[in-house]
PDB file of N, CA and C in Angstrom:
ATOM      1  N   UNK A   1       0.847  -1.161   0.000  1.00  0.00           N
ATOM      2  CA  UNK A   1       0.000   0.000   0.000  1.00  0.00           C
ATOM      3  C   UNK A   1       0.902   1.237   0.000  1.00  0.00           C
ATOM      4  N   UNK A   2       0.278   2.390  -0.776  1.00  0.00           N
ATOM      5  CA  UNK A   2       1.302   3.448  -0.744  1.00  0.00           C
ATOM      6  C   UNK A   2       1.297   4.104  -0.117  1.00  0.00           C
ATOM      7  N   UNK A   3       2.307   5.505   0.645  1.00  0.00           N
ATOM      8  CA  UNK A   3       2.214   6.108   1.791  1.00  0.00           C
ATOM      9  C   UNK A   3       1.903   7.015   1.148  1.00  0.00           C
ATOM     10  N   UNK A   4       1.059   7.713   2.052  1.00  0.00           N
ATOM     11  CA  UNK A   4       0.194   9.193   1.997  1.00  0.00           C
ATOM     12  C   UNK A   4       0.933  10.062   2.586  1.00  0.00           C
ATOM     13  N   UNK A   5       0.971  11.236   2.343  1.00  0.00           N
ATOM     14  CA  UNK A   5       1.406  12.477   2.271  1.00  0.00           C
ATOM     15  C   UNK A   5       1.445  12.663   3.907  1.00  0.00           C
ATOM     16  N   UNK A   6      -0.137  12.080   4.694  1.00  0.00           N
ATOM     17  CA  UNK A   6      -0.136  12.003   5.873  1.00  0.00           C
ATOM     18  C   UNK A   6       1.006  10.976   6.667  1.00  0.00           C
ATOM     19  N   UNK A   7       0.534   9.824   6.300  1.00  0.00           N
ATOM     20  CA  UNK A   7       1.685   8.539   7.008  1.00  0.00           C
ATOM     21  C   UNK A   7       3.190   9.216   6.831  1.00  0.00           C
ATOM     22  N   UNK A   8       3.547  10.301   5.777  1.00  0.00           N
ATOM     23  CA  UNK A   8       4.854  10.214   5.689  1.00  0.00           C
ATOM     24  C   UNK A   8       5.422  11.223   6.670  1.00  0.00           C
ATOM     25  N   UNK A   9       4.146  11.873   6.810  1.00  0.00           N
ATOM     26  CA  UNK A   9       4.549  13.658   8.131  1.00  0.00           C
ATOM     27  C   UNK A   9       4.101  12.981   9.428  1.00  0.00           C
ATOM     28  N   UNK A  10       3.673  11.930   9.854  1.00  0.00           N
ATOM     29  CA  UNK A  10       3.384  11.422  11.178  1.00  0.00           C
ATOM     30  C   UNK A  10       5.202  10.393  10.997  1.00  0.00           C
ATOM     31  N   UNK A  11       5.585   9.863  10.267  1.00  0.00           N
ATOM     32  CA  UNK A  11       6.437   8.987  10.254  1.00  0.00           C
ATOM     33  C   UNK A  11       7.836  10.285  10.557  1.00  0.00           C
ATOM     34  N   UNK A  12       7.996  11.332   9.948  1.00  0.00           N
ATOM     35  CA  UNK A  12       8.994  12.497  10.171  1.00  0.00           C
ATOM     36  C   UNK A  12       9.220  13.290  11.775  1.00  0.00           C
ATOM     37  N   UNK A  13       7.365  13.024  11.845  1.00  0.00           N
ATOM     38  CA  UNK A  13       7.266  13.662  13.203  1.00  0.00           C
ATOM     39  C   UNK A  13       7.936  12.539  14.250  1.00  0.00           C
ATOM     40  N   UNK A  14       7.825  11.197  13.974  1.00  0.00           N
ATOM     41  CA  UNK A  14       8.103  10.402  14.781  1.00  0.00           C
ATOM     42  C   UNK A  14       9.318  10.333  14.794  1.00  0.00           C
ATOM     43  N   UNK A  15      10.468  10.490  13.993  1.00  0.00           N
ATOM     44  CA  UNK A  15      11.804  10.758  14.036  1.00  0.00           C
ATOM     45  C   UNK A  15      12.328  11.953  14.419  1.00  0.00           C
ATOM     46  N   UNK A  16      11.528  12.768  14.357  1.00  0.00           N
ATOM     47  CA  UNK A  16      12.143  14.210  14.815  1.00  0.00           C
ATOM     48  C   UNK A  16      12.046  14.132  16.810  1.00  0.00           C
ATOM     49  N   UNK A  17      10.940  13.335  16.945  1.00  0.00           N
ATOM     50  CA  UNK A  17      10.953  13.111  18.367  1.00  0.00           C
ATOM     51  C   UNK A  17      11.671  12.442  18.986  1.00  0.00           C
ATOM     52  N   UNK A  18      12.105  11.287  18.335  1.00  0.00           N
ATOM     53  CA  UNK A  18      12.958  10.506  18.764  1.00  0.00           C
ATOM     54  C   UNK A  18      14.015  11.115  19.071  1.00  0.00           C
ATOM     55  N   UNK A  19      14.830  11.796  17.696  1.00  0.00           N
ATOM     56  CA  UNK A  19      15.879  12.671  17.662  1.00  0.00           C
ATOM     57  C   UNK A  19      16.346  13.426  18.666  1.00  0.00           C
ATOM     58  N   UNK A  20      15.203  13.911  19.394  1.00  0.00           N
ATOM     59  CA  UNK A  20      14.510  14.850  20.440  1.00  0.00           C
ATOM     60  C   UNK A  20      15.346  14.598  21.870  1.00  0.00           C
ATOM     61  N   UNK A  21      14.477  13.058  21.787  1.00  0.00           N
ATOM     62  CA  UNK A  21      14.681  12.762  23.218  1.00  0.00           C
ATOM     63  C   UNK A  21      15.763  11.831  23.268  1.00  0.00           C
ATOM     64  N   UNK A  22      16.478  12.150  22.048  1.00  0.00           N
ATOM     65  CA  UNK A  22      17.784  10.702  22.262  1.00  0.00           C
ATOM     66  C   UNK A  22      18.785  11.864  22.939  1.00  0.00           C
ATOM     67  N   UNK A  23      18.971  13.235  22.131  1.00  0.00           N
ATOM     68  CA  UNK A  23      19.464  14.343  22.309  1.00  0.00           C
ATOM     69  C   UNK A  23      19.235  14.964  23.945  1.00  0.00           C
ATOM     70  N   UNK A  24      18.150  14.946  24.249  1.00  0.00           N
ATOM     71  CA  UNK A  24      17.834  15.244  25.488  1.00  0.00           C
ATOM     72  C   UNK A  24      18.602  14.286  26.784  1.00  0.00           C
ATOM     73  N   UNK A  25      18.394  12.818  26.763  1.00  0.00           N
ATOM     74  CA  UNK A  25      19.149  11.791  27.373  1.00  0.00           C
ATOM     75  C   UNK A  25      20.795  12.087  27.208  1.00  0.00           C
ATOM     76  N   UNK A  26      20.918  12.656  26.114  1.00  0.00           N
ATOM     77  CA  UNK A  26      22.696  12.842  25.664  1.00  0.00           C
ATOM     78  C   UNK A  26      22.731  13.581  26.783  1.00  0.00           C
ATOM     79  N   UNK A  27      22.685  14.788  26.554  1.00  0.00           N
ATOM     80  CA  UNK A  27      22.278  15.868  27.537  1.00  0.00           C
ATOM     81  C   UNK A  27      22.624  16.067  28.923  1.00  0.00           C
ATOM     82  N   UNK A  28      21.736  15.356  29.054  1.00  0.00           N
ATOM     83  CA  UNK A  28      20.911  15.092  30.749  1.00  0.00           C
ATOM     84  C   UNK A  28      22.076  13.946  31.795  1.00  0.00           C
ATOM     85  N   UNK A  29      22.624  13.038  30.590  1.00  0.00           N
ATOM     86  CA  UNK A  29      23.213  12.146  31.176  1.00  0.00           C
ATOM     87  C   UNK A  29      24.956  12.098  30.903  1.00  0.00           C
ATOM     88  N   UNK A  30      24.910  13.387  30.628  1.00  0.00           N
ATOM     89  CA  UNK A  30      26.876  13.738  29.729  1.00  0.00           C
ATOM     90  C   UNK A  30      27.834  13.747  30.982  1.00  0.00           C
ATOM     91  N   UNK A  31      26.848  13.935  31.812  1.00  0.00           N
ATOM     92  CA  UNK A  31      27.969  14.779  33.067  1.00  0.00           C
ATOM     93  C   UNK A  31      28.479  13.054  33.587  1.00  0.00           C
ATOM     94  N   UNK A  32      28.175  12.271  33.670  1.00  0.00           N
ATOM     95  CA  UNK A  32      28.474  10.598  33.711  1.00  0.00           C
ATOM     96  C   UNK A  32      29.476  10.488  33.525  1.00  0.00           C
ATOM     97  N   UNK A  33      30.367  10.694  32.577  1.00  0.00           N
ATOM     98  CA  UNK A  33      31.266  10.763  32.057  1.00  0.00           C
ATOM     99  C   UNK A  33      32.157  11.171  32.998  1.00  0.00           C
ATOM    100  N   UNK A  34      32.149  12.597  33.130  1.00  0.00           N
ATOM    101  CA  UNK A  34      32.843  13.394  33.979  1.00  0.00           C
ATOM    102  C   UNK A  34      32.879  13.329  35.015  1.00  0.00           C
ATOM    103  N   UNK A  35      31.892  12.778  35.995  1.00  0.00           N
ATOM    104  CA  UNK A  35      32.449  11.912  37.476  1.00  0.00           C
ATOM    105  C   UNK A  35      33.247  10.298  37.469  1.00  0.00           C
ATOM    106  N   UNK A  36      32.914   9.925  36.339  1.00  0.00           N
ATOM    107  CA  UNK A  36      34.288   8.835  36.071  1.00  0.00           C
ATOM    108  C   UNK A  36      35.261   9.260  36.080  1.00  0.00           C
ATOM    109  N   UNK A  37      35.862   9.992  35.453  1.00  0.00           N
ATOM    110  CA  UNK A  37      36.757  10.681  35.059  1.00  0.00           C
ATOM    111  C   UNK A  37      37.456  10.692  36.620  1.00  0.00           C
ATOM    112  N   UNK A  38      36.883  11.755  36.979  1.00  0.00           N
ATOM    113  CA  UNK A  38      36.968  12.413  38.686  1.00  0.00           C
ATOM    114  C   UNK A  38      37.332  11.475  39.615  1.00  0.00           C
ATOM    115  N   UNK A  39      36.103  10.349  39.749  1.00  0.00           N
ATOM    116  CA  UNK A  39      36.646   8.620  40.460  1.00  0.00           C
ATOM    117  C   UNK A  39      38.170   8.553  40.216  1.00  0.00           C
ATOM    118  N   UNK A  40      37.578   8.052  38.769  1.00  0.00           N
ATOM    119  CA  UNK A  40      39.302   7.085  38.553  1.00  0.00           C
ATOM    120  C   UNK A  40      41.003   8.386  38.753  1.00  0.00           C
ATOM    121  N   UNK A  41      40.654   9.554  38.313  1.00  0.00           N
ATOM    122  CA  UNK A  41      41.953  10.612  39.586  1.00  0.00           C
ATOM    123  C   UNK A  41      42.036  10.244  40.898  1.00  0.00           C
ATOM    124  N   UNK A  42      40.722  10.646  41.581  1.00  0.00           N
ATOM    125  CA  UNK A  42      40.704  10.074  42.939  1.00  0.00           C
ATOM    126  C   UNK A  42      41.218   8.734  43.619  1.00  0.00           C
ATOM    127  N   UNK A  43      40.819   8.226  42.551  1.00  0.00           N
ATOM    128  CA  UNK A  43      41.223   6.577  42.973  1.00  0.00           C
ATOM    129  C   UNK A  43      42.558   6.533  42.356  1.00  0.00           C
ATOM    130  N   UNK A  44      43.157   7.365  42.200  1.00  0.00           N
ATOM    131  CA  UNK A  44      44.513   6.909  41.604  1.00  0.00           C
ATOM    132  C   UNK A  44      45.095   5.940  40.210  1.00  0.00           C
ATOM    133  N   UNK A  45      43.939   5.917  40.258  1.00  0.00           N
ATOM    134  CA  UNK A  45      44.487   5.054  38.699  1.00  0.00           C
ATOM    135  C   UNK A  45      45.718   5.384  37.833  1.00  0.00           C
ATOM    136  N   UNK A  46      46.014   6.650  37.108  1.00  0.00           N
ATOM    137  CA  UNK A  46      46.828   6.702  36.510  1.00  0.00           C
ATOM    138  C   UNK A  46      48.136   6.638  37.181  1.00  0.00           C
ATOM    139  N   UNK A  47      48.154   6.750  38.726  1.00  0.00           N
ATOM    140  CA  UNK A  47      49.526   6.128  39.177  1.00  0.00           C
ATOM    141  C   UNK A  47      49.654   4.615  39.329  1.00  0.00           C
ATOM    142  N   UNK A  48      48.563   3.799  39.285  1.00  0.00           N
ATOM    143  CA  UNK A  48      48.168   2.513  39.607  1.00  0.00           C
ATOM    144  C   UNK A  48      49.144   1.985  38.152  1.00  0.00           C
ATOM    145  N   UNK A  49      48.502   2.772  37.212  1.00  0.00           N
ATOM    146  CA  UNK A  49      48.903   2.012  35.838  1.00  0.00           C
ATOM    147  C   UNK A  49      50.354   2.508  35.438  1.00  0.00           C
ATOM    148  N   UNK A  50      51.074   3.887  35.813  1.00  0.00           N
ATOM    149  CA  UNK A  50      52.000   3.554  35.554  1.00  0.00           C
ATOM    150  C   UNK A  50      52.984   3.032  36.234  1.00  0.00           C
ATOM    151  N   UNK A  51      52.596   2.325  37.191  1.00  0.00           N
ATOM    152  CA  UNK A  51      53.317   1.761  38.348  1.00  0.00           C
ATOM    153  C   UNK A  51      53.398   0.415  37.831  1.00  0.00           C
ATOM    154  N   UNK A  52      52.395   0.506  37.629  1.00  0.00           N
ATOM    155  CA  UNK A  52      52.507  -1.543  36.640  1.00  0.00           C
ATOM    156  C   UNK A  52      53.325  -1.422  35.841  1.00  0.00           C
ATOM    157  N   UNK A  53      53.612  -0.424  34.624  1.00  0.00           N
ATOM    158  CA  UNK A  53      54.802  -0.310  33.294  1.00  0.00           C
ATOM    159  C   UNK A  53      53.535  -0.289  32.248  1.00  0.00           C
ATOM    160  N   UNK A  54      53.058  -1.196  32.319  1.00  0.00           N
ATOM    161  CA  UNK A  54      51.931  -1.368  31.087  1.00  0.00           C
ATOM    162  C   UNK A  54      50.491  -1.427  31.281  1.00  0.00           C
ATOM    163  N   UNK A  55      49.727  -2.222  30.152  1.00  0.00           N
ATOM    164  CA  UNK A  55      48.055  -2.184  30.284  1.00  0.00           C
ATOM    165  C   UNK A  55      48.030  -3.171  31.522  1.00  0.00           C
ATOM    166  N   UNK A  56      47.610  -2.650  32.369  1.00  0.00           N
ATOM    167  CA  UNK A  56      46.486  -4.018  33.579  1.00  0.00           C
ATOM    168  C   UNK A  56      45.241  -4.540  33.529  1.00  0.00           C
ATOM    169  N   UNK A  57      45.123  -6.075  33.780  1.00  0.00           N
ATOM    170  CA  UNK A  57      43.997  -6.345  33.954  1.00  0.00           C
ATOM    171  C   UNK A  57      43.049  -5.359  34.883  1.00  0.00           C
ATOM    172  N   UNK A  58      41.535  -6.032  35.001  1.00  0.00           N
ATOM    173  CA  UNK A  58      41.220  -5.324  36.220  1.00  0.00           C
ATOM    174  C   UNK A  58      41.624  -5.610  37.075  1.00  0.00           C
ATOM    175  N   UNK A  59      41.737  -7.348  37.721  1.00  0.00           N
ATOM    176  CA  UNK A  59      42.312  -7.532  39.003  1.00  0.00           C
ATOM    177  C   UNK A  59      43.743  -7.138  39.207  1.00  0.00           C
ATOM    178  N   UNK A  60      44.456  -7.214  38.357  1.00  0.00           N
ATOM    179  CA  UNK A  60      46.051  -6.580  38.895  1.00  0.00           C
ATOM    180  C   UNK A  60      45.582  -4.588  39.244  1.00  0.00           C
ATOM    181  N   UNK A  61      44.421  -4.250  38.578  1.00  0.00           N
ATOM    182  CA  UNK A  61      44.407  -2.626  38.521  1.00  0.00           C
ATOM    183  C   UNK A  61      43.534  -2.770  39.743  1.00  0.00           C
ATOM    184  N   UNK A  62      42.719  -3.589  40.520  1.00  0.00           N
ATOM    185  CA  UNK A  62      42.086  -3.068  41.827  1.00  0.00           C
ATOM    186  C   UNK A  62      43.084  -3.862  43.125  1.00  0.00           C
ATOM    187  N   UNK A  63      43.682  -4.485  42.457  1.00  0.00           N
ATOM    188  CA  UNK A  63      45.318  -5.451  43.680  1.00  0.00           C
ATOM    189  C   UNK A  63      45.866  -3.784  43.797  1.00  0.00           C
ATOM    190  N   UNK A  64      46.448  -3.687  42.517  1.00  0.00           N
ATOM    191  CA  UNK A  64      46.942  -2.001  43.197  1.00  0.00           C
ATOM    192  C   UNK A  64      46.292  -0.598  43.843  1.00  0.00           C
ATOM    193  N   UNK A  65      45.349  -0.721  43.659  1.00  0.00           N
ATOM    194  CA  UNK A  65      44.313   0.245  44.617  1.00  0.00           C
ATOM    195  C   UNK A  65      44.104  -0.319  45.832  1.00  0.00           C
ATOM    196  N   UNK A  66      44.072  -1.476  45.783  1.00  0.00           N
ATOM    197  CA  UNK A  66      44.084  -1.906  47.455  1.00  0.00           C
ATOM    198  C   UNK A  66      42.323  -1.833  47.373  1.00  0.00           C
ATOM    199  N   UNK A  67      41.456  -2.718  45.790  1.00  0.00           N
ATOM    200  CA  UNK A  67      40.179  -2.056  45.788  1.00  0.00           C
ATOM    201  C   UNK A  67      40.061  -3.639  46.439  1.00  0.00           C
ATOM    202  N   UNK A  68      38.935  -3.928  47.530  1.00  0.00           N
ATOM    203  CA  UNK A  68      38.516  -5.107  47.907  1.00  0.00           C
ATOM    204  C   UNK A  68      37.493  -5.930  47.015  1.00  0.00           C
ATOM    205  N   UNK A  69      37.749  -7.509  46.862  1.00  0.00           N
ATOM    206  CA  UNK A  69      37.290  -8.305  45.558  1.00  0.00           C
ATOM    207  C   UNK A  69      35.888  -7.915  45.558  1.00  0.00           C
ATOM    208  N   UNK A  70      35.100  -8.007  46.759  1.00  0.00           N
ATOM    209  CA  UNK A  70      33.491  -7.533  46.618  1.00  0.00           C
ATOM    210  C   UNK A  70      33.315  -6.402  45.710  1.00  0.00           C
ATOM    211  N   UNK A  71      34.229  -5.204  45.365  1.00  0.00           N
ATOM    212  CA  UNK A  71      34.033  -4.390  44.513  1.00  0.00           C
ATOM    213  C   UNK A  71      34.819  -4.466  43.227  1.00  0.00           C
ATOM    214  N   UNK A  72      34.743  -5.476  42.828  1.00  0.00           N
ATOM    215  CA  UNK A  72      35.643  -5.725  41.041  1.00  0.00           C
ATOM    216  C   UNK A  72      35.155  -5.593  40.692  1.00  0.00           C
ATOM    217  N   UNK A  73      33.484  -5.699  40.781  1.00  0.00           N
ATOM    218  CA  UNK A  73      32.164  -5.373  39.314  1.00  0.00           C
ATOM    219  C   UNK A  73      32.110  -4.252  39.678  1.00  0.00           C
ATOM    220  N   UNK A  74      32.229  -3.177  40.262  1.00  0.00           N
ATOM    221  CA  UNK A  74      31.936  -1.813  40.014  1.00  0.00           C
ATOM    222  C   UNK A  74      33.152  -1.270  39.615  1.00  0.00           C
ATOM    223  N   UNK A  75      34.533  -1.931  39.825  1.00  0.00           N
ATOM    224  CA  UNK A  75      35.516  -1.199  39.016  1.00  0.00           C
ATOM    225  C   UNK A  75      35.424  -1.381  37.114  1.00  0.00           C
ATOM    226  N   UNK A  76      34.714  -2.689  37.110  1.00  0.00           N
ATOM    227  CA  UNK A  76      34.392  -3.039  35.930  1.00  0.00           C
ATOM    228  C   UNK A  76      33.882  -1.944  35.096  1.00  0.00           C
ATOM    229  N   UNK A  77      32.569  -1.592  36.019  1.00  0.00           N
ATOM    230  CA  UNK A  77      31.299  -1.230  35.349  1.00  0.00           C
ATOM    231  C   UNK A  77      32.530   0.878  35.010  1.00  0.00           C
ATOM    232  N   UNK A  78      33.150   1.237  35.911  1.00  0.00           N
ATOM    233  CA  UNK A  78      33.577   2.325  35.792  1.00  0.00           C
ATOM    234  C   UNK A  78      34.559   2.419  34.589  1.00  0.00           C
ATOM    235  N   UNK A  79      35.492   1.263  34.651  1.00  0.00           N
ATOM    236  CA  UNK A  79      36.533   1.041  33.089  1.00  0.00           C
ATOM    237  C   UNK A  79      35.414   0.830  32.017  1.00  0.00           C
ATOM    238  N   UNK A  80      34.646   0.662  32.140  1.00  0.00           N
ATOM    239  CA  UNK A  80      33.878   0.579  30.669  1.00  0.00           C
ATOM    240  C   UNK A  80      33.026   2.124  30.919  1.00  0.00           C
ATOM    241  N   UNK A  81      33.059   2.278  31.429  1.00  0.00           N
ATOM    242  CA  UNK A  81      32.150   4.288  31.314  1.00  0.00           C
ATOM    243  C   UNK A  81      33.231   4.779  31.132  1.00  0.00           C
ATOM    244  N   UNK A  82      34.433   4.834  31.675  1.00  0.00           N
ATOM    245  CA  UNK A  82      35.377   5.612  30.815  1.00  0.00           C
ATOM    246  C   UNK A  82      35.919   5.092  29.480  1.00  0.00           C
ATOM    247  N   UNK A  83      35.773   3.840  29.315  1.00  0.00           N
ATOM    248  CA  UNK A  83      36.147   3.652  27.382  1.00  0.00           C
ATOM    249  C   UNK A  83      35.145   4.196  26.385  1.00  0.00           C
ATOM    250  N   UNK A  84      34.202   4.520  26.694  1.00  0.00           N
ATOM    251  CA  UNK A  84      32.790   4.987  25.936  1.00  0.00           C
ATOM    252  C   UNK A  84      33.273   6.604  25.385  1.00  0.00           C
TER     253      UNK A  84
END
């Protein structure tokens, strides 16, 4: 069936909204970034890593923070918000 002049300005409108609120979430949720950032200074990381010589796993990178094993999935979850 062919699209109408209508279906095609409800289908534009529906992308322009999307657009909208993908932009809005960008937005709203940028500053994320930037308290990772802040963590991993705080937490020392970049002396952690060049103290190793090279790339570290996570567990050799929370052995050198002195981060306790109960928290390896949140060091996880923070090395992947800062690779993004």
């Amino acid at each position: 069936m062919p699209a109408t002049a209508a279906s095609k300005g409800g289908d534009e409108a529906v992308q322009q909204t999307l657009n909208a609120r993908s932009l809005l979430w960008n937005h709203a949720l940028s500053f994320i970034k930037s308290i990772c950032l802040k963590c991993a200074v705080e937490l020392h990381f970049p002396d952690a890593i060049l103290s190793h010589g090279m790339a570290a796993t996570v567990s050799e990178l929370s052995a050198a923070l002195s981060i306790p094993p109960s928290k390896t999935s949140r060091l996880r979850v923070l090395l992947r918000l800062l690779s993004l």
